[in-house]
Protein backbone atom coordinates (compact mmCIF):
# COMPACT_ATOMS: atom_id res chain seq x y z
CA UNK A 1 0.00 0.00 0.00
CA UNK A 2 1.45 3.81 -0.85
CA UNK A 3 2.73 5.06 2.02
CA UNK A 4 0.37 8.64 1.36
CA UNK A 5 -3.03 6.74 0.97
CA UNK A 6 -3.83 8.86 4.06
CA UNK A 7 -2.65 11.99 2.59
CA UNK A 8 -4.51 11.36 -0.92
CA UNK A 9 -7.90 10.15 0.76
CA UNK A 10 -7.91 13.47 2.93
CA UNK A 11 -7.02 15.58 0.15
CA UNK A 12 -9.99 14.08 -1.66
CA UNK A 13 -12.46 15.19 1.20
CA UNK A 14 -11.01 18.80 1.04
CA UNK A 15 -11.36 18.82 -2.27
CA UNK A 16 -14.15 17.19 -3.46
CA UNK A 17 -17.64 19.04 -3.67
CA UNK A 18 -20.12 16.15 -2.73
CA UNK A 19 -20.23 13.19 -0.41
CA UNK A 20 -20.97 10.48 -3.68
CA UNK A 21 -18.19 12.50 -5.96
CA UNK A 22 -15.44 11.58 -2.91
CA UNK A 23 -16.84 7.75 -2.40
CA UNK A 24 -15.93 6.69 -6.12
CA UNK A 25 -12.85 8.67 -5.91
CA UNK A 26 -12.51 6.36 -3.12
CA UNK A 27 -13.32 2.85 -4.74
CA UNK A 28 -11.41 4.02 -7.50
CA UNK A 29 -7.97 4.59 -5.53
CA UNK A 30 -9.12 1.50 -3.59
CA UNK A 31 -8.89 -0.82 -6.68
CA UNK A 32 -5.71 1.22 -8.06
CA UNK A 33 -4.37 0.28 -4.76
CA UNK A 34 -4.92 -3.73 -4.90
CA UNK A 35 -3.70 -3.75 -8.50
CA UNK A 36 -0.60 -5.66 -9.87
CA UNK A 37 0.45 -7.13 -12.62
CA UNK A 38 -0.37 -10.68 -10.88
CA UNK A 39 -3.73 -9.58 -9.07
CA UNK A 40 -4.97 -8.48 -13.16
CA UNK A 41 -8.00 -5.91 -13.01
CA UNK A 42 -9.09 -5.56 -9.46
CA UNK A 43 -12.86 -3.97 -9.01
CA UNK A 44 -13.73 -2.41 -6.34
CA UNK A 45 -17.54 -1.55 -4.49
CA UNK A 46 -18.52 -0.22 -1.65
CA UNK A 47 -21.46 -1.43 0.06
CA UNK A 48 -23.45 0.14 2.92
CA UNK A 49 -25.78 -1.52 5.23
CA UNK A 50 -28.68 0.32 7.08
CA UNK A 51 -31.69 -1.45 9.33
CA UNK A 52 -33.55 -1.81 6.53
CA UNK A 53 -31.93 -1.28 3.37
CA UNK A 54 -28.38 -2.68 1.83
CA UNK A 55 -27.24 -1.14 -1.76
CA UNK A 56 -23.95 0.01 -3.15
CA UNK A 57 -22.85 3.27 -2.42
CA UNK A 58 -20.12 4.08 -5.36
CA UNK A 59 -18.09 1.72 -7.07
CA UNK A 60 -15.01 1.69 -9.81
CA UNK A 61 -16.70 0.44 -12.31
CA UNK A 62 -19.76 -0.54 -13.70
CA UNK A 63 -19.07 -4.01 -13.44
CA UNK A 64 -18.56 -3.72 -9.85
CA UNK A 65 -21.44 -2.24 -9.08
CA UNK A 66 -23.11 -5.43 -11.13
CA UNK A 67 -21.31 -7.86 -9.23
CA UNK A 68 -22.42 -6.46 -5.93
CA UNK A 69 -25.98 -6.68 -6.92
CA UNK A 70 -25.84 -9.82 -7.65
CA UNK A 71 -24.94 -10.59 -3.52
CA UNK A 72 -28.29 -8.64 -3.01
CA UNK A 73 -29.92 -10.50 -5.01
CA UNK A 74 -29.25 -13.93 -3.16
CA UNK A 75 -28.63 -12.07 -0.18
CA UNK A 76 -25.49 -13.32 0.50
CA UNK A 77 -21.79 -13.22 -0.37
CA UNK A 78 -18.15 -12.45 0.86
CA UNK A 79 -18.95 -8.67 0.61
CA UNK A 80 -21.64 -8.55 2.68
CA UNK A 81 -21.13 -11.07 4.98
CA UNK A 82 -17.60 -9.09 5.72
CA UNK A 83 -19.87 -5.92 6.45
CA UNK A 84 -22.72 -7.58 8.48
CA UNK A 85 -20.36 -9.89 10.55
CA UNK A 86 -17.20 -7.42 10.67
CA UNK A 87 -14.74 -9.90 9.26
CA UNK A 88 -12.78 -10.34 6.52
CA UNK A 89 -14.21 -12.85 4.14
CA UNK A 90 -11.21 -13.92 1.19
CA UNK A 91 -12.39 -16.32 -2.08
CA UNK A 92 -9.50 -17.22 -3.78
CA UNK A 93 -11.12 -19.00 -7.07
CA UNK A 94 -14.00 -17.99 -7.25
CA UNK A 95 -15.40 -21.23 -9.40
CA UNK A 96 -14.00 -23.39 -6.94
CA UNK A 97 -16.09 -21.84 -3.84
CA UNK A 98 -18.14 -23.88 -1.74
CA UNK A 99 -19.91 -21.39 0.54
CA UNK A 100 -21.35 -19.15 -1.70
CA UNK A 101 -22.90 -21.65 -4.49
CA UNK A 102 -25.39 -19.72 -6.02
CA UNK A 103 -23.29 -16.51 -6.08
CA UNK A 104 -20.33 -18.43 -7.57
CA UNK A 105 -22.34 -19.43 -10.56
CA UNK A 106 -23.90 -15.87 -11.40
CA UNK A 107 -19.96 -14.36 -10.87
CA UNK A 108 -17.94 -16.29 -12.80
CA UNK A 109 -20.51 -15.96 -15.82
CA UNK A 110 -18.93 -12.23 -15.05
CA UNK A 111 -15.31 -13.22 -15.84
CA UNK A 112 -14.51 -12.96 -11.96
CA UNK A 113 -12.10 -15.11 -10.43
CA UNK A 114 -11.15 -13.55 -6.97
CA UNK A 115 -12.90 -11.93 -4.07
CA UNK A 116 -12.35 -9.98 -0.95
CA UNK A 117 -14.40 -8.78 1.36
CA UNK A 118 -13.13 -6.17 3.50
CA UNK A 119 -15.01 -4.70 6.38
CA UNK A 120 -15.35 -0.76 7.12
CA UNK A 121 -15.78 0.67 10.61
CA UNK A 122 -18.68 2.82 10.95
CA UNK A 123 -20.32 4.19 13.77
CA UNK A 124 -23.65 3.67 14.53
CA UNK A 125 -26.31 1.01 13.42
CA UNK A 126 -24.89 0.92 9.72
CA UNK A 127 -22.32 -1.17 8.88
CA UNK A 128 -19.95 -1.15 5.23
CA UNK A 129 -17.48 -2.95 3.20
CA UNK A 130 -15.18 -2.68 0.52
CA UNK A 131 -15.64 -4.97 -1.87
CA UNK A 132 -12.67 -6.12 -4.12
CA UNK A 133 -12.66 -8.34 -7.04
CA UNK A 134 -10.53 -9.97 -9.51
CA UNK A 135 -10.29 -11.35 -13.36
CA UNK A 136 -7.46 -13.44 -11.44
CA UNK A 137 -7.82 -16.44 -9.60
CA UNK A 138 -5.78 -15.81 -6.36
CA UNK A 139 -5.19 -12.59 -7.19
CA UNK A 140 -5.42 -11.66 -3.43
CA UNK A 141 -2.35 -12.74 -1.49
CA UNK A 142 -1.47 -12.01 2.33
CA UNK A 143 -0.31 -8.47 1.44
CA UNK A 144 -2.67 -7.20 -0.60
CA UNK A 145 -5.09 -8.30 2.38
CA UNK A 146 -3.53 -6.35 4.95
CA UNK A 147 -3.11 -3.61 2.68
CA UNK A 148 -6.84 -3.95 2.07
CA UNK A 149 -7.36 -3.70 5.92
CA UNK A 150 -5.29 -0.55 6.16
CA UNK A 151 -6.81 1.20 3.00
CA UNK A 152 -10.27 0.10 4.70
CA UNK A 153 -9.38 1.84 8.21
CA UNK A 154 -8.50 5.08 6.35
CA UNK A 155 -11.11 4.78 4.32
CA UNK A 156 -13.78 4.76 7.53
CA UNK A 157 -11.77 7.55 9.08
CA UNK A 158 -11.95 9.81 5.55
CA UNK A 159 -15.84 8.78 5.14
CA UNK A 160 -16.80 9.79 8.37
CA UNK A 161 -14.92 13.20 7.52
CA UNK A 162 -16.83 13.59 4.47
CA UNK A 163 -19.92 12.99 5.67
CA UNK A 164 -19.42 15.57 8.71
CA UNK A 165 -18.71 17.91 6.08
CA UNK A 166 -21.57 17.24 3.90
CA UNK A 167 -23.97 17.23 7.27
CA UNK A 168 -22.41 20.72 7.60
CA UNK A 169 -22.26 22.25 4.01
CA UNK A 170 -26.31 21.41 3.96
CA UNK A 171 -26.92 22.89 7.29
CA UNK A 172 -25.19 25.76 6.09
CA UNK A 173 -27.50 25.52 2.83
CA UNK A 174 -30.80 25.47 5.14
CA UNK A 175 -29.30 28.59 7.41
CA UNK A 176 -28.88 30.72 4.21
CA UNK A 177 -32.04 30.07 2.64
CA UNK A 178 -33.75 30.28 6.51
CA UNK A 179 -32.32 33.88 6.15
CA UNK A 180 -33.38 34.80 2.47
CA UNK A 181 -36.64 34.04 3.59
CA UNK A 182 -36.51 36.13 6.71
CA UNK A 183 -35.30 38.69 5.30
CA UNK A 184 -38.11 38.44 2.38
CA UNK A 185 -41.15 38.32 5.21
CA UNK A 186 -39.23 41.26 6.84
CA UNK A 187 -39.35 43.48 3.82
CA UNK A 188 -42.94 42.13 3.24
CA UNK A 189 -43.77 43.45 6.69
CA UNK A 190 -42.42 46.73 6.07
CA UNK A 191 -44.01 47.94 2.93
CA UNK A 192 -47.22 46.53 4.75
CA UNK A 193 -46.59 48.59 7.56
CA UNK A 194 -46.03 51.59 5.43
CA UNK A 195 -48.78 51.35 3.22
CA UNK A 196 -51.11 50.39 5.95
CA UNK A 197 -49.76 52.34 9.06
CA UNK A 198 -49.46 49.73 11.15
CA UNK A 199 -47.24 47.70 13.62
CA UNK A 200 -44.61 45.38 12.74
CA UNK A 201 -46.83 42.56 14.46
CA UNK A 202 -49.81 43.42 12.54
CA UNK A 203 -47.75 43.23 9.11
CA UNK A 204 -46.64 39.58 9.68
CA UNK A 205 -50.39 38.82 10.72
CA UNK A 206 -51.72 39.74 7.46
CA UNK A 207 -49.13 38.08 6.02
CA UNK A 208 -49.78 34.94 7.67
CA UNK A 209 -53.48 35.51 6.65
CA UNK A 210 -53.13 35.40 3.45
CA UNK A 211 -50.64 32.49 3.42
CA UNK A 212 -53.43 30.68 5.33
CA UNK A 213 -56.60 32.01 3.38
CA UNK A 214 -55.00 31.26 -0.25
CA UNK A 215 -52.81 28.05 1.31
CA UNK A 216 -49.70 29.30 0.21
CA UNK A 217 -46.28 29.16 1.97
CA UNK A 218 -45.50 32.64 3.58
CA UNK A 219 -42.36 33.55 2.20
CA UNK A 220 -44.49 33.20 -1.00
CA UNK A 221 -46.82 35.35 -0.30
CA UNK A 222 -44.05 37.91 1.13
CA UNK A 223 -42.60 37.20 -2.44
CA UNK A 224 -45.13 38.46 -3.87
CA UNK A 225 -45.66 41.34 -2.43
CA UNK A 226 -42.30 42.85 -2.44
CA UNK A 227 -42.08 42.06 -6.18
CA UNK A 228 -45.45 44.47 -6.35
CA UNK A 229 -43.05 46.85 -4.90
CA UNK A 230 -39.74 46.28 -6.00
CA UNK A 231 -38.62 45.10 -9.69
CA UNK A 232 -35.07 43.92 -8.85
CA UNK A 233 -34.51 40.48 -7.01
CA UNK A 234 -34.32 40.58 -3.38
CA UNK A 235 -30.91 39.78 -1.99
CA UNK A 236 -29.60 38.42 1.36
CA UNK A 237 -26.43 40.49 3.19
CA UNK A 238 -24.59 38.68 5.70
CA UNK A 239 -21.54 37.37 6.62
CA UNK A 240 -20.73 33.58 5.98
C-alpha cells in the first residue's frame, strides 16, 4: 500500500464538492491500490448496510457495481457477509467456492475469479465494506489483504470526515435560505406597515393571513408582495 493513501484520501475530502463525488474517488484509488500485474484488473464496491436497506454506495466500475448486486440479489456473499459480521471474508477462485454456491455461478458468468471482502468501521447502526474483485484467480495474497485492511481503516476515518462535512455544508444551505426568507417576510412586513400604518406585528399577521386564506407558503406570499413593490430580485447580506 502507498505510504500517502492517508494523505490522498484526505485531500480528496477537502477537495471534493459532494459526499458520492469523494466515495468513487474512493473505490477508484481502492482498486488502483490492490492492483498488480499478478492480481490483473481488481474492481472495487462499496457497500453500505442500514436497518432496513443494503445497496452500493459508489463503485469503480460498472461491473462492480453489477457484481455487488448480484450478492443482493441472493442475499449473500463475501462482501456482505464481511460488512454484516465485521470480518474479513477472502475467495480465492472464485469457481471453486463452496460457501457461496449460487453466487459463484452468477460471478464467474462475469469473468470474476477472486474476491475480498473487507469490512469498514462505521459508527452507529450501519455497517460497510469494501468490496474487491478480480479477473485473477488468487489474485489476493497475504499483502494485498492487509493492505486492504489498512486502506479500509482510512477509508472509515476519511468517510466519516466527508460525511461531517456534507452534514455541515447542507446545514449551512438550510441557514442561508432560513435567512433569504426572513429577510423576504421582513421586507414584506415593512411595505405593509407603510402602506397600511401599522405595527410590525400586525404586518406579519396579514401576512400569515393570506398564506393561510390562499394556502400558500409565507415567504411566497411575502414574495409576492415585495415584487409588487420592488422590480429587482431581493438579496440576502450577511456574513458567511
Amino acid at each position: 500500500m502507498e505510504p500517502d493513501v492517508h494523505n490522498v484520501l484526505l485531500d480528496m475530502v477537502m477537495d471534493t464538492d459532494d459526499v458520492s463525488t469523494f466515495l468513487t474517488g474512493l473505490t477508484q484509488l481502492a482498486a488502483a491500490t490492490l492492483t498488480s500485474k499478478a492480481s490483473g484488473e481488481v474492481l472495487c464496491g462499496l457497500t453500505l448496510l442500514r436497518p432496513r436497506t443494503m445497496g452500493t454506495v459508489a463503485s469503480s466500475s460498472e461491473l462492480a457495481q453489477r457484481t455487488d448486486e448480484i450478492q443482493y440479489a441472493f442475499d449473500d456473499g463475501p462482501c456482505l457477509r464481511a460488512a454484516r459480521e465485521n470480518v474479513v471474508v477472502h475467495v480465492p477462485d472464485i469457481p471453486h467456492d463452496t460457501r457461496f454456491p449460487h453466487y459463484r455461478d452468477a460471478v464467474a458468468e462475469h469473468g470474476l475469479r477472486s474476491a475480498l471482502g473487507i469490512p469498514v468501521p462505521l459508527v452507529g447502526e450501519s455497517r460497510a465494506g469494501l468490496d474487491f474483485y478480480s479477473t485473477e484467480a488468487n489474485a489476493f495474497d497475504d499483502d494485498a489483504v492487509a493492505a486492504a485492511e489498512t486502506f479500509a481503516l482510512e477509508a472509515s476515518k476519511s468517510l466519516r470526515l466527508a460525511v461531517r462535512m456534507a452534514q455541515l455544508s447542507d446545514a449551512s444551505k438550510h441557514l442561508e435560505a432560513a435567512m433569504q426568507s426572513r429577510t423576504v417576510i421582513d421586507l414584506a412586513a415593512g411595505i405593509i406597515m407603510a402602506q397600511n400604518r401599522c405595527s410590525q406585528n400586525e404586518a406579519v399577521e396579514i401576512l400569515k393571513t393570506a398564506s393561510s386564506a390562499r394556502n400558500i407558503k409565507l415567504r411566497d406570499v411575502a414574495s409576492a408582495v415585495v415584487a409588487s413593490a420592488n422590480q429587482a430580485p431581493t438579496t440576502t447580506h450577511f456574513d458567511r
